[in-house]
PDB file of N, CA and C in Angstrom:
ATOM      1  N   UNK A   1       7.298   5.529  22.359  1.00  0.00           N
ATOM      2  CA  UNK A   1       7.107   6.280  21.145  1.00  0.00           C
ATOM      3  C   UNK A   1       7.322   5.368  19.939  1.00  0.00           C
ATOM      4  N   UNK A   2       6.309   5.032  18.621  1.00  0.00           N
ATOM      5  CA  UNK A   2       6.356   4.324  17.979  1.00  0.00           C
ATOM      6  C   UNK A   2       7.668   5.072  16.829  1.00  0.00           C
ATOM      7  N   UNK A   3       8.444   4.689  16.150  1.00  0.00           N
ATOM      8  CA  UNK A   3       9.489   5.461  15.638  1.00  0.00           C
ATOM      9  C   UNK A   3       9.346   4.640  13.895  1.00  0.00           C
ATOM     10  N   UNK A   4       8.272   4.105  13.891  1.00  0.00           N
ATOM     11  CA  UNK A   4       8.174   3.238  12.443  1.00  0.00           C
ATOM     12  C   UNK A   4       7.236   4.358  12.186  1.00  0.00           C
ATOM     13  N   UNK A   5       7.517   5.302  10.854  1.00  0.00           N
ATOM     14  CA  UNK A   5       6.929   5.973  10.646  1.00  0.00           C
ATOM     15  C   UNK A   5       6.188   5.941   9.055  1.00  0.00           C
ATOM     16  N   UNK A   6       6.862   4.787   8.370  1.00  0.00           N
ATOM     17  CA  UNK A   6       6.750   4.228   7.065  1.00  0.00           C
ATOM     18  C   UNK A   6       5.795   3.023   7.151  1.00  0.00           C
ATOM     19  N   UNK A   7       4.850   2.948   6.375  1.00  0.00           N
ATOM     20  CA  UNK A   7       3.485   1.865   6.412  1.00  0.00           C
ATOM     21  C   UNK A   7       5.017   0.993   4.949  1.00  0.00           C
ATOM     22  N   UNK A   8       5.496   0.389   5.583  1.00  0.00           N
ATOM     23  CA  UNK A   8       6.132  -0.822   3.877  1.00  0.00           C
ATOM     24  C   UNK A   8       5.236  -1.933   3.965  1.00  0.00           C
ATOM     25  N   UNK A   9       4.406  -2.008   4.409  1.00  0.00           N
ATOM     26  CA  UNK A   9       3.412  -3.191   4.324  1.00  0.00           C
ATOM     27  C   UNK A   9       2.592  -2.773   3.004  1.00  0.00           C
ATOM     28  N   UNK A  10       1.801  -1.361   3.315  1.00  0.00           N
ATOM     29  CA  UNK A  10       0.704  -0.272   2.367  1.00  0.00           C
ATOM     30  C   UNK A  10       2.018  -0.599   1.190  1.00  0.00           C
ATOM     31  N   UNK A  11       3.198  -0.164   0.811  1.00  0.00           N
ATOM     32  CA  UNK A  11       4.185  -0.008  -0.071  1.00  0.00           C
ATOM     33  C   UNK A  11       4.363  -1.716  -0.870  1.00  0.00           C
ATOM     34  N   UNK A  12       4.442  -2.519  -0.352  1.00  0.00           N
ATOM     35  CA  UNK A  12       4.457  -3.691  -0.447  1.00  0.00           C
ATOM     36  C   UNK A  12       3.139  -4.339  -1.191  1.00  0.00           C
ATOM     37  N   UNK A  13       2.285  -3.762  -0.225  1.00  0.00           N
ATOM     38  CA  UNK A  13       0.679  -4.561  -1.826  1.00  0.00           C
ATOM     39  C   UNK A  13       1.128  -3.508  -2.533  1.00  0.00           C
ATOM     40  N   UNK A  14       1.212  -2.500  -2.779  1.00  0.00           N
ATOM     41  CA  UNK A  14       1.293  -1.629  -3.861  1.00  0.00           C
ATOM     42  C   UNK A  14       1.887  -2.157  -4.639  1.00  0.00           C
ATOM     43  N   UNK A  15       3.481  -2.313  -4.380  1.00  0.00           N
ATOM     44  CA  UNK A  15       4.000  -3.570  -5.558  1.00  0.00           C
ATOM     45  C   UNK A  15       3.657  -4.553  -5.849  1.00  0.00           C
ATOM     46  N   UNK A  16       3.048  -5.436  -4.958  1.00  0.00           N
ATOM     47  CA  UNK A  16       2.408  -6.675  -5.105  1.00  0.00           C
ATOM     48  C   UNK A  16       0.944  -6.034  -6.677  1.00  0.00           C
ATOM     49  N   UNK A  17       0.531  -4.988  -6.294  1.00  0.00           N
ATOM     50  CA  UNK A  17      -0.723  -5.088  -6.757  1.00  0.00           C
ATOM     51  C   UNK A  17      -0.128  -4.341  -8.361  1.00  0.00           C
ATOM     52  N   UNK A  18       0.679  -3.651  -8.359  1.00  0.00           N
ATOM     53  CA  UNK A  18       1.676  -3.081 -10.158  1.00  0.00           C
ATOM     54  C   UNK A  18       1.688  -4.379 -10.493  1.00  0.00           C
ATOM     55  N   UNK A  19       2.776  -5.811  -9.865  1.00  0.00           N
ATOM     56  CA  UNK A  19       2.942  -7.102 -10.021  1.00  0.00           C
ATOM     57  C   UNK A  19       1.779  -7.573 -10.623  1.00  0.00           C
ATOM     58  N   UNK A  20       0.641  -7.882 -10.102  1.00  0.00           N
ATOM     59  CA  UNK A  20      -0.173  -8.375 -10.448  1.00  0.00           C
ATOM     60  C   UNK A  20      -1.008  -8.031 -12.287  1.00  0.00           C
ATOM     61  N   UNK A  21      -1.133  -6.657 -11.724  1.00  0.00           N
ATOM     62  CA  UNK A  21      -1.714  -6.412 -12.727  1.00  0.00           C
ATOM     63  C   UNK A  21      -1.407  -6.505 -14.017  1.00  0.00           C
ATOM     64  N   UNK A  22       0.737  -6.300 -14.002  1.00  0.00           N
ATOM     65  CA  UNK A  22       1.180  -6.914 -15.309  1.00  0.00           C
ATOM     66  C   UNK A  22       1.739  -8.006 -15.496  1.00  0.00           C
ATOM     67  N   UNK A  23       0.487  -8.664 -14.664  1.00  0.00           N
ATOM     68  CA  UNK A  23       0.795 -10.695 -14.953  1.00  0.00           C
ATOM     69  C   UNK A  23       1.923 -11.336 -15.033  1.00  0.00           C
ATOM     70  N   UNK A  24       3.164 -10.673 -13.746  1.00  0.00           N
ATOM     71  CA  UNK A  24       4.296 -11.226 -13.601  1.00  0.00           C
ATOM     72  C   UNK A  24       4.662 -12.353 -12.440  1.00  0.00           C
ATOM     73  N   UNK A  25       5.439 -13.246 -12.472  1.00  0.00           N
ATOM     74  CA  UNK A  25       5.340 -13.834 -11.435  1.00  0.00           C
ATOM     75  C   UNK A  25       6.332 -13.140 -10.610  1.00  0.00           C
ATOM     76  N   UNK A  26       6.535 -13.516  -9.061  1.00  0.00           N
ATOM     77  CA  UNK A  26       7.908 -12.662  -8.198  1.00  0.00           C
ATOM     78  C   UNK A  26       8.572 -13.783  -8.714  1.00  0.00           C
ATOM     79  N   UNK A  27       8.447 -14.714  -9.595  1.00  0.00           N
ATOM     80  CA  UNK A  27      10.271 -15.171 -10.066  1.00  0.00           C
ATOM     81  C   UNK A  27      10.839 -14.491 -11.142  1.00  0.00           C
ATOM     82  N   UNK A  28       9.966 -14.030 -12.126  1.00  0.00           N
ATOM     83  CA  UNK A  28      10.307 -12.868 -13.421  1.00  0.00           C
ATOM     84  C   UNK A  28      10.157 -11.687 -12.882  1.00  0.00           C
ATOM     85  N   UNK A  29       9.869 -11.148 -11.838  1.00  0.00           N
ATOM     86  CA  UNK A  29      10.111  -9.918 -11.282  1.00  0.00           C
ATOM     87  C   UNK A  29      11.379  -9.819 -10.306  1.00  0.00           C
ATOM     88  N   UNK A  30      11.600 -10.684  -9.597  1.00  0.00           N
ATOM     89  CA  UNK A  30      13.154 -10.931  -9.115  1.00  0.00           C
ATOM     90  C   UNK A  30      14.153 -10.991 -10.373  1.00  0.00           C
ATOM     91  N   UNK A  31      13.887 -11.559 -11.401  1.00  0.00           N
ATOM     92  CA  UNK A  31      15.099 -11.907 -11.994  1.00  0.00           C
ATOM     93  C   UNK A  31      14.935 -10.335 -13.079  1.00  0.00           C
ATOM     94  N   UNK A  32      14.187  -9.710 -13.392  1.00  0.00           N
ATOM     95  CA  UNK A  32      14.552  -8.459 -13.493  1.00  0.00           C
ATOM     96  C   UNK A  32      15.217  -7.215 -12.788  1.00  0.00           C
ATOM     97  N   UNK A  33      15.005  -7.798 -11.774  1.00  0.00           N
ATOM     98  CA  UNK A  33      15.125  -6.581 -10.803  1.00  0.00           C
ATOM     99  C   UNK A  33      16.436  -7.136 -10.306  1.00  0.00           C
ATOM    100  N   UNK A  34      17.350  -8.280 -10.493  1.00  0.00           N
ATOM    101  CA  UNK A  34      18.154  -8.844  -9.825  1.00  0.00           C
ATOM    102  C   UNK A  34      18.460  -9.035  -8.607  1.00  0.00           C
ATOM    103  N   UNK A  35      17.551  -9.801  -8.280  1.00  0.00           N
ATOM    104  CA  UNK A  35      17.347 -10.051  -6.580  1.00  0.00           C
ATOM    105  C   UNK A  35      16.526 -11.322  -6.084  1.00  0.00           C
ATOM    106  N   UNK A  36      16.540 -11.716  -5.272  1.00  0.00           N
ATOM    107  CA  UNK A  36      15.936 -13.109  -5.224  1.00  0.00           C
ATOM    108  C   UNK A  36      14.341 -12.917  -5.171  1.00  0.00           C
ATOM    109  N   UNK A  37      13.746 -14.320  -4.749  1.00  0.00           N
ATOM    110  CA  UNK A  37      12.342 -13.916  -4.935  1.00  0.00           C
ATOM    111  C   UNK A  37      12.057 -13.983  -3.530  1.00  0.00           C
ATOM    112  N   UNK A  38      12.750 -14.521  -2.589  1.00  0.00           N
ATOM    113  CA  UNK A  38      12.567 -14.539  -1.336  1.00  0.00           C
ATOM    114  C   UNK A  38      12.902 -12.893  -0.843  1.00  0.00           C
ATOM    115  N   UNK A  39      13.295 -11.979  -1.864  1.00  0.00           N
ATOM    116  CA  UNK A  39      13.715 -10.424  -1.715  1.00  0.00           C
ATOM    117  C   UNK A  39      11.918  -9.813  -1.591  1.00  0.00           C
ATOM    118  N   UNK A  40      11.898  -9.870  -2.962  1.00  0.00           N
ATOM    119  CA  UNK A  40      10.490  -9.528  -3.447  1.00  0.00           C
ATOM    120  C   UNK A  40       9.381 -10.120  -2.793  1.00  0.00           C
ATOM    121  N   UNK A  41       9.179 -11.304  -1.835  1.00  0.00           N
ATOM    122  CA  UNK A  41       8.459 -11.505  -1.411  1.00  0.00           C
ATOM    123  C   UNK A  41       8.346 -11.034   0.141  1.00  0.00           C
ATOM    124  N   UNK A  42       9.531 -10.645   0.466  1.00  0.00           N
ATOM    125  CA  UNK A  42       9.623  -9.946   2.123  1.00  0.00           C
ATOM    126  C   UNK A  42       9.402  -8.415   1.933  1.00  0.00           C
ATOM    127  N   UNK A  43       9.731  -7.665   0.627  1.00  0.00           N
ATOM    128  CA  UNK A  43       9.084  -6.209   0.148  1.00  0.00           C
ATOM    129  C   UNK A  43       7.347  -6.261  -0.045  1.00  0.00           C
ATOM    130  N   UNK A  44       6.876  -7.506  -0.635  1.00  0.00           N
ATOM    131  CA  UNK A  44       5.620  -7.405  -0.711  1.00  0.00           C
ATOM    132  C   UNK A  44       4.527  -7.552   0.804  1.00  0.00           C
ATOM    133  N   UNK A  45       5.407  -8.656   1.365  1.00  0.00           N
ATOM    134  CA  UNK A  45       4.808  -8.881   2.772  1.00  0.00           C
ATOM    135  C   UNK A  45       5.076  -7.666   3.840  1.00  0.00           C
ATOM    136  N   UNK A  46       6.036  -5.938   3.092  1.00  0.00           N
ATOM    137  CA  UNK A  46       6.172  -5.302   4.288  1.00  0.00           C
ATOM    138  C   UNK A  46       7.412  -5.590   5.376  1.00  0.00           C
ATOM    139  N   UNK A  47       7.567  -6.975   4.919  1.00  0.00           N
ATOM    140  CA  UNK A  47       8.841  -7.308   5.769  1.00  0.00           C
ATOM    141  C   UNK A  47      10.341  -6.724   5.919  1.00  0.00           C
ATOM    142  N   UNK A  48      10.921  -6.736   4.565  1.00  0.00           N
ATOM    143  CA  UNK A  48      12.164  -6.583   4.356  1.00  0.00           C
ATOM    144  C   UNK A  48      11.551  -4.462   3.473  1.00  0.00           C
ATOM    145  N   UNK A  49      12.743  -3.409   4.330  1.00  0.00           N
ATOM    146  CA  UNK A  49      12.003  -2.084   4.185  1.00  0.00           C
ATOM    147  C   UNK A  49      12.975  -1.878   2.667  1.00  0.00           C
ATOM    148  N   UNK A  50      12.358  -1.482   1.957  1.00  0.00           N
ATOM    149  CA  UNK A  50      13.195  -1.246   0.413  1.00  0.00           C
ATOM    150  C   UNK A  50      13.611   0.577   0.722  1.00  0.00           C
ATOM    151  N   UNK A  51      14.804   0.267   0.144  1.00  0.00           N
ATOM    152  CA  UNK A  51      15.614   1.773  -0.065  1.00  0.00           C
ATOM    153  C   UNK A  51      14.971   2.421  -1.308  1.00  0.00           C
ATOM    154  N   UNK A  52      15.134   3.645  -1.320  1.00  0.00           N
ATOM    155  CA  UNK A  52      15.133   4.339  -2.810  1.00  0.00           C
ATOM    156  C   UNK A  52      15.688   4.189  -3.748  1.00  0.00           C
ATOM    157  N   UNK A  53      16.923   3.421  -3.750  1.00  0.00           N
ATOM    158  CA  UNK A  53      17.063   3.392  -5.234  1.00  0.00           C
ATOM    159  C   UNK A  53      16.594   2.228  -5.889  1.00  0.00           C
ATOM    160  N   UNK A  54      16.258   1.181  -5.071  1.00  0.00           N
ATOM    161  CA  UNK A  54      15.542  -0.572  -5.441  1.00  0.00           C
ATOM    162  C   UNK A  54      13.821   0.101  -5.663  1.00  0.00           C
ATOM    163  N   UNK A  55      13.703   1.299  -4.648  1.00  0.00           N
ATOM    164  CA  UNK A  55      11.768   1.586  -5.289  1.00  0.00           C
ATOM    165  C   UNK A  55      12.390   2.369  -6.860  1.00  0.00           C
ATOM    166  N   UNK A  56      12.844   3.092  -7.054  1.00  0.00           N
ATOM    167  CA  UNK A  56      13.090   3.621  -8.099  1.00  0.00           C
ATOM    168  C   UNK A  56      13.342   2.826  -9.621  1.00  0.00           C
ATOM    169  N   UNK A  57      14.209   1.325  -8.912  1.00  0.00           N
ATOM    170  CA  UNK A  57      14.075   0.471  -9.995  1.00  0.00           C
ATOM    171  C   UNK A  57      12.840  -0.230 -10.399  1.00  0.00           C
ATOM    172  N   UNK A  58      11.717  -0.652  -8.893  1.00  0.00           N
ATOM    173  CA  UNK A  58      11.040  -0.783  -8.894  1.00  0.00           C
ATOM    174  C   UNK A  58       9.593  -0.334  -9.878  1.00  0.00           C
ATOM    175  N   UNK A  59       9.883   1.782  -9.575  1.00  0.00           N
ATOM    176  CA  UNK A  59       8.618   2.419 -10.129  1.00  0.00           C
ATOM    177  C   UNK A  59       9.189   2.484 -11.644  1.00  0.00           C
ATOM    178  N   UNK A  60      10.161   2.199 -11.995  1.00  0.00           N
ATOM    179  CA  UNK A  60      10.556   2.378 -13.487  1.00  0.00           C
ATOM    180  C   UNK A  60      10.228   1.038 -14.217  1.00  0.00           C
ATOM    181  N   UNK A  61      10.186  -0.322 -13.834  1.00  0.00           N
ATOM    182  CA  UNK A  61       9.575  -1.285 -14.138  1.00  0.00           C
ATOM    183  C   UNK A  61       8.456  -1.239 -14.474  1.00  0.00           C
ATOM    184  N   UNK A  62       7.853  -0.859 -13.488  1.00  0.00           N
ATOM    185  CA  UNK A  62       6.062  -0.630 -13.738  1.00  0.00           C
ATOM    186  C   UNK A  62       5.692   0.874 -14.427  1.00  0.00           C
ATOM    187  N   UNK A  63       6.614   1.652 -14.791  1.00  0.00           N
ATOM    188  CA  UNK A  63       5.890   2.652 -15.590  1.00  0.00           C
ATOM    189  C   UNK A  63       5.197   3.574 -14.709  1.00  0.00           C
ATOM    190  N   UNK A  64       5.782   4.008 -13.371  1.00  0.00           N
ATOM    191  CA  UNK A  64       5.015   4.265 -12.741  1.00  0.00           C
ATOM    192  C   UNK A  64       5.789   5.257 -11.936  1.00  0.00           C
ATOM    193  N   UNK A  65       5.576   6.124 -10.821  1.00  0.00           N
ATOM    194  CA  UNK A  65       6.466   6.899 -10.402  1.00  0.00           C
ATOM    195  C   UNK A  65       6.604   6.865  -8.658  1.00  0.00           C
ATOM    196  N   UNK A  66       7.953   7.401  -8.135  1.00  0.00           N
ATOM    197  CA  UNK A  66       8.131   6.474  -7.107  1.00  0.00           C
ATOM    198  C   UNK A  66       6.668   6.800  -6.435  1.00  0.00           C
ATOM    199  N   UNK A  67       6.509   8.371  -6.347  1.00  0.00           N
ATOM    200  CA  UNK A  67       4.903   8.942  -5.754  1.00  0.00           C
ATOM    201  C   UNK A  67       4.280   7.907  -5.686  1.00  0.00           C
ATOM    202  N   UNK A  68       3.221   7.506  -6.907  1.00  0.00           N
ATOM    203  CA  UNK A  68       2.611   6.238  -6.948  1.00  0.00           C
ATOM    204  C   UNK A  68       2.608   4.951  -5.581  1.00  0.00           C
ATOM    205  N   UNK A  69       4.158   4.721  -5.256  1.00  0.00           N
ATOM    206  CA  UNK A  69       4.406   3.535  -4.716  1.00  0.00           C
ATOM    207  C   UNK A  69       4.199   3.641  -2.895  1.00  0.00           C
ATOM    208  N   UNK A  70       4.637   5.292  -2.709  1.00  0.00           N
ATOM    209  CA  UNK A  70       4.585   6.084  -1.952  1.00  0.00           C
ATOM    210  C   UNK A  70       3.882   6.661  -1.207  1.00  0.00           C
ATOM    211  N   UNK A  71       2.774   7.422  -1.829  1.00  0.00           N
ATOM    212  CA  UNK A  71       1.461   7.729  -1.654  1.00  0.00           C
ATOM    213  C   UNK A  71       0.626   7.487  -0.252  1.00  0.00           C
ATOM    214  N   UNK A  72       0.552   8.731   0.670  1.00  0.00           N
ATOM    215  CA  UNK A  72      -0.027   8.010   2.240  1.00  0.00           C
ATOM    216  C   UNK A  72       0.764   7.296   2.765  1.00  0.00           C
ATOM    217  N   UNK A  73       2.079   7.260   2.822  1.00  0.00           N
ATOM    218  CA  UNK A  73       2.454   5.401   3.515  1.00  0.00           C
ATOM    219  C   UNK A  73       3.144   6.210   4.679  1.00  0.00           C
ATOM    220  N   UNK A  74       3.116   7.291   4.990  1.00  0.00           N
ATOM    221  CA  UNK A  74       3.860   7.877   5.912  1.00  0.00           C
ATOM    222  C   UNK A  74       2.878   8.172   7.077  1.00  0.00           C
ATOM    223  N   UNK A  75       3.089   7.776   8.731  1.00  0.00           N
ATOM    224  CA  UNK A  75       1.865   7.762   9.282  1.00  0.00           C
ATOM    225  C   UNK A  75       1.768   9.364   9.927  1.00  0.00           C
ATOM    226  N   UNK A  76       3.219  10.221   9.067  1.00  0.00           N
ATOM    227  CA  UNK A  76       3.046  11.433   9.955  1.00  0.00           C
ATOM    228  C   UNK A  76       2.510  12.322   8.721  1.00  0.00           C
ATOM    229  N   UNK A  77       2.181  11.856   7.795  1.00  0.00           N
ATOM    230  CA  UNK A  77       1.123  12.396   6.551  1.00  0.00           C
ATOM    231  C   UNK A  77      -0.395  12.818   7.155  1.00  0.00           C
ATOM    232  N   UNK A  78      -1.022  13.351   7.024  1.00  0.00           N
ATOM    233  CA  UNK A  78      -2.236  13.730   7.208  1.00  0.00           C
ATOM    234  C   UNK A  78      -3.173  13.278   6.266  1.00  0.00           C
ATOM    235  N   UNK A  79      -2.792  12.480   5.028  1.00  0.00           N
ATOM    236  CA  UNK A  79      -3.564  11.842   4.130  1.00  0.00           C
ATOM    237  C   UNK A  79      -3.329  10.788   4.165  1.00  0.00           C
ATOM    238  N   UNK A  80      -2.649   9.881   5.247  1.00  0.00           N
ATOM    239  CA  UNK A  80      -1.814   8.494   5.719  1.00  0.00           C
ATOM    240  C   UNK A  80      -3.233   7.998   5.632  1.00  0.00           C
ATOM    241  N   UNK A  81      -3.435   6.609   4.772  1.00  0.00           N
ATOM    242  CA  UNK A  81      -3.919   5.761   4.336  1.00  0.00           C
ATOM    243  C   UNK A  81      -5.519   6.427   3.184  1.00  0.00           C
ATOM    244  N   UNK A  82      -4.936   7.510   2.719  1.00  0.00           N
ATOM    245  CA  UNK A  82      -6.663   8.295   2.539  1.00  0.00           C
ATOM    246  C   UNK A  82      -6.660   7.447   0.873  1.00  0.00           C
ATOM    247  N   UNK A  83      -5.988   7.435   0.287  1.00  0.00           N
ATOM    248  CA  UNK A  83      -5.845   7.291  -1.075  1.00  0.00           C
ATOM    249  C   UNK A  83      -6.216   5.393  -1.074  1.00  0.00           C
ATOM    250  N   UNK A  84      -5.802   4.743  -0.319  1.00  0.00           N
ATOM    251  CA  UNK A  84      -6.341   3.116   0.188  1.00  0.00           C
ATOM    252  C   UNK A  84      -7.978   3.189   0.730  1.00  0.00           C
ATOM    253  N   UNK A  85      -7.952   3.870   1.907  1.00  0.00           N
ATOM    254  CA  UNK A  85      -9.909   3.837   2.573  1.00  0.00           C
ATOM    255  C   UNK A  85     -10.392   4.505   0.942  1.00  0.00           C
ATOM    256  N   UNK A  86     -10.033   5.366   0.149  1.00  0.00           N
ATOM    257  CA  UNK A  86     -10.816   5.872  -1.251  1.00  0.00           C
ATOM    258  C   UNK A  86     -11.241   4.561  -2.343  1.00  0.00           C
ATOM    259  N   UNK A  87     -10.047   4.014  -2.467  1.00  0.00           N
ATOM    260  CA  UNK A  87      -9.934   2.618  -3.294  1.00  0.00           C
ATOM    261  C   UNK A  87     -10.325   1.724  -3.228  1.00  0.00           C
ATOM    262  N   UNK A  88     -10.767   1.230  -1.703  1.00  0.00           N
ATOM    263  CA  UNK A  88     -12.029   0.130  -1.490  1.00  0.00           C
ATOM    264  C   UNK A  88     -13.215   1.192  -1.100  1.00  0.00           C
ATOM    265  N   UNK A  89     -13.068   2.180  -0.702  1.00  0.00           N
ATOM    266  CA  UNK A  89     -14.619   2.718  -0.734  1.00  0.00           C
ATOM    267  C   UNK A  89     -15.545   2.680  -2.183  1.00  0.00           C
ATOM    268  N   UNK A  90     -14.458   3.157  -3.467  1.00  0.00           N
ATOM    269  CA  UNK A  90     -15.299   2.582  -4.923  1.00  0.00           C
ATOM    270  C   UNK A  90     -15.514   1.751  -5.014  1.00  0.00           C
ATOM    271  N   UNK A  91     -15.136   0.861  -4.121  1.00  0.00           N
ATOM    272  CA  UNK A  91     -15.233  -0.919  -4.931  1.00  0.00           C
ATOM    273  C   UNK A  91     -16.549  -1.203  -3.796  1.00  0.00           C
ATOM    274  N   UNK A  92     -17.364  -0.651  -3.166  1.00  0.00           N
ATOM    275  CA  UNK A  92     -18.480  -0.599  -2.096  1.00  0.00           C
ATOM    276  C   UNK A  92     -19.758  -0.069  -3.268  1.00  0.00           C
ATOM    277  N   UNK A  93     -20.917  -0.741  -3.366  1.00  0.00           N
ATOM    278  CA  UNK A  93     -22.209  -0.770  -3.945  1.00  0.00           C
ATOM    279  C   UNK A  93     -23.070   0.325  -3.277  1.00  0.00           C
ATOM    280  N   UNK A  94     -24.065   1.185  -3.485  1.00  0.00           N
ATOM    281  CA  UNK A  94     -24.586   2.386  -2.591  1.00  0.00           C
ATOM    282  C   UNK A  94     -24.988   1.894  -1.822  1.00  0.00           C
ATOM    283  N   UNK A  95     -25.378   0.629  -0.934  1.00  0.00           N
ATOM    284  CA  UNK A  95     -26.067   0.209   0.145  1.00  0.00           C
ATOM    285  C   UNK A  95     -25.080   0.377   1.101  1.00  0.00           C
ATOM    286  N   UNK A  96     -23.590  -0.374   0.327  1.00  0.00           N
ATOM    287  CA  UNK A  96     -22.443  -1.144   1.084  1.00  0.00           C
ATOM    288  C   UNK A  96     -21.796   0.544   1.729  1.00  0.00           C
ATOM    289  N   UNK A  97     -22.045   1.397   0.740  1.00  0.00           N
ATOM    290  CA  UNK A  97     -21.225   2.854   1.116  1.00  0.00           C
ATOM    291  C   UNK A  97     -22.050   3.363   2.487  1.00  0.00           C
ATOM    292  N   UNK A  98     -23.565   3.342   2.108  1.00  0.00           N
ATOM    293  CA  UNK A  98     -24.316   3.896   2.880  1.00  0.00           C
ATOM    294  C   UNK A  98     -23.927   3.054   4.335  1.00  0.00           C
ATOM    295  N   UNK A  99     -23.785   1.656   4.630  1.00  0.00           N
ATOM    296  CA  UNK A  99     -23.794   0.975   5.768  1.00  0.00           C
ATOM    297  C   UNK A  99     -22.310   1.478   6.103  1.00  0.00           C
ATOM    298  N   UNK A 100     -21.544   1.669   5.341  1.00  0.00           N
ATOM    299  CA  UNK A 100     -19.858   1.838   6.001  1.00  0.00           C
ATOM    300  C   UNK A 100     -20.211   3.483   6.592  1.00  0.00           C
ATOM    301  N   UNK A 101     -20.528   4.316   5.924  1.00  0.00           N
ATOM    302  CA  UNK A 101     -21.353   5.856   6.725  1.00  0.00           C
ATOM    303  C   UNK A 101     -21.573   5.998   8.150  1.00  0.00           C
ATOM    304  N   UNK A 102     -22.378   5.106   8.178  1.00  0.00           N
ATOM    305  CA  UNK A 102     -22.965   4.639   9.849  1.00  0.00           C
ATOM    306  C   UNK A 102     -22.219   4.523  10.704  1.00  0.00           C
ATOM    307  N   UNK A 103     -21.294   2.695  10.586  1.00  0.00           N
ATOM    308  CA  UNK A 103     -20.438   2.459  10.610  1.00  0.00           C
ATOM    309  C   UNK A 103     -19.579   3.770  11.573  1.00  0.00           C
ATOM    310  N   UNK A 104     -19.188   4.310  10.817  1.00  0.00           N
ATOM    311  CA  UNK A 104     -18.048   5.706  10.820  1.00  0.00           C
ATOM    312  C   UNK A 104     -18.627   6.399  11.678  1.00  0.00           C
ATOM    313  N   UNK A 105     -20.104   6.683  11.386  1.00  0.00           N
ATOM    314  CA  UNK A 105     -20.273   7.725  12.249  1.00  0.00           C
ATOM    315  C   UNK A 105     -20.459   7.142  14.214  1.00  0.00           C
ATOM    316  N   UNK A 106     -21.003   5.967  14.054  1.00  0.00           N
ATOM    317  CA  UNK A 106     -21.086   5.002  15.196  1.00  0.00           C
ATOM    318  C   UNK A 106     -20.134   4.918  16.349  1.00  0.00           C
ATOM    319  N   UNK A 107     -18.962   4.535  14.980  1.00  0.00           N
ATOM    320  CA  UNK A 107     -17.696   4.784  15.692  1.00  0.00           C
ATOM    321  C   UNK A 107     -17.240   5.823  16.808  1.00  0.00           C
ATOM    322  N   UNK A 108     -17.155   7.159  15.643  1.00  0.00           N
ATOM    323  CA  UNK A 108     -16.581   8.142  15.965  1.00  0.00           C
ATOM    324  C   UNK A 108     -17.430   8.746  17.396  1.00  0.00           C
ATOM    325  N   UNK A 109     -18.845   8.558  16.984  1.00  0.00           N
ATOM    326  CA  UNK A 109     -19.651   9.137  18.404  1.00  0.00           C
ATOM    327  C   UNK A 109     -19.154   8.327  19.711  1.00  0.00           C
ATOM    328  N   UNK A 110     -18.757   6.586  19.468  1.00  0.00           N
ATOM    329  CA  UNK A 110     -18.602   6.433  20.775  1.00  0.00           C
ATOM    330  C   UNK A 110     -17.252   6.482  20.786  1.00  0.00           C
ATOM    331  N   UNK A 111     -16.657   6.609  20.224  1.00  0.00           N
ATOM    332  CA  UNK A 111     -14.819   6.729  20.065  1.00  0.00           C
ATOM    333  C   UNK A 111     -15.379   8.575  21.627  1.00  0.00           C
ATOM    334  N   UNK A 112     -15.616   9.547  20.823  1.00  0.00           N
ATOM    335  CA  UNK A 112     -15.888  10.699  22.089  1.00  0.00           C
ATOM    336  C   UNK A 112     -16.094  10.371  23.154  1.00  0.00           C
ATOM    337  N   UNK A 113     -16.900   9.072  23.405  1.00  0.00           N
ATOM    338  CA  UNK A 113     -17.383   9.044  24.921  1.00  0.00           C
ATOM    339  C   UNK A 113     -16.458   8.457  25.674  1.00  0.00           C
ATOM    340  N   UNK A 114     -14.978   7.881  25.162  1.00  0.00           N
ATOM    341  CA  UNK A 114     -14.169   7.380  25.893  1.00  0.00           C
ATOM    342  C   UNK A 114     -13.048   8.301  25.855  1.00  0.00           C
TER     343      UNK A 114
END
């Protein structure tokens, strides 16, 4: 029985990707957050699992709420990863959407036959 029921990898680009976007490095994001960068870089890689009150310092840094950081990462969610497959599905051109369609449906038909 798998008992990891938290995606901190999905949680981890998420911070990585708040990080990014407000052009910080993980050495000015460690030294805000008071923690090393070898901290912040095992939260971003998923590695090292962050508690609630370090995401909380976390979603208050970025202006953001813990939800946000949260969002799908639970694999006993029923929307577990829906809000990620949505986020690169926009970033897909109508050909690229139409071929991932197929794709899916391809799948799923022979996914039944086994």
């Amino acid at each position: 029985m798998n008992l990891e029921r938290i995606n901190y990898k999905l949680i981890g680009q998420r911070i990585k990707k708040y990080r990014i976007k407000k052009n910080i490095t993980q050495e000015k994001f460690a030294e805000c957050l008071d923690v090393t960068v070898g901290y912040i870089s095992q939260i971003e890689r998923g590695i090292s699992k962050v508690n609630l009150e370090r995401l909380a310092a976390i979603a208050e840094f970025f202006g953001c709420s813990i939800i946000d950081l949260l969002a799908d990462a639970s694999t006993s969610d029923p929307t577990y990863l829906q809000s990620e497959i949505f986020t690169l599905y926009e970033q897909l051109n109508l050909s690229e959407k139409a071929t991932l369609v197929s794709l899916l449906k391809a799948y799923l038909e022979h996914k039944s036959f086994h």
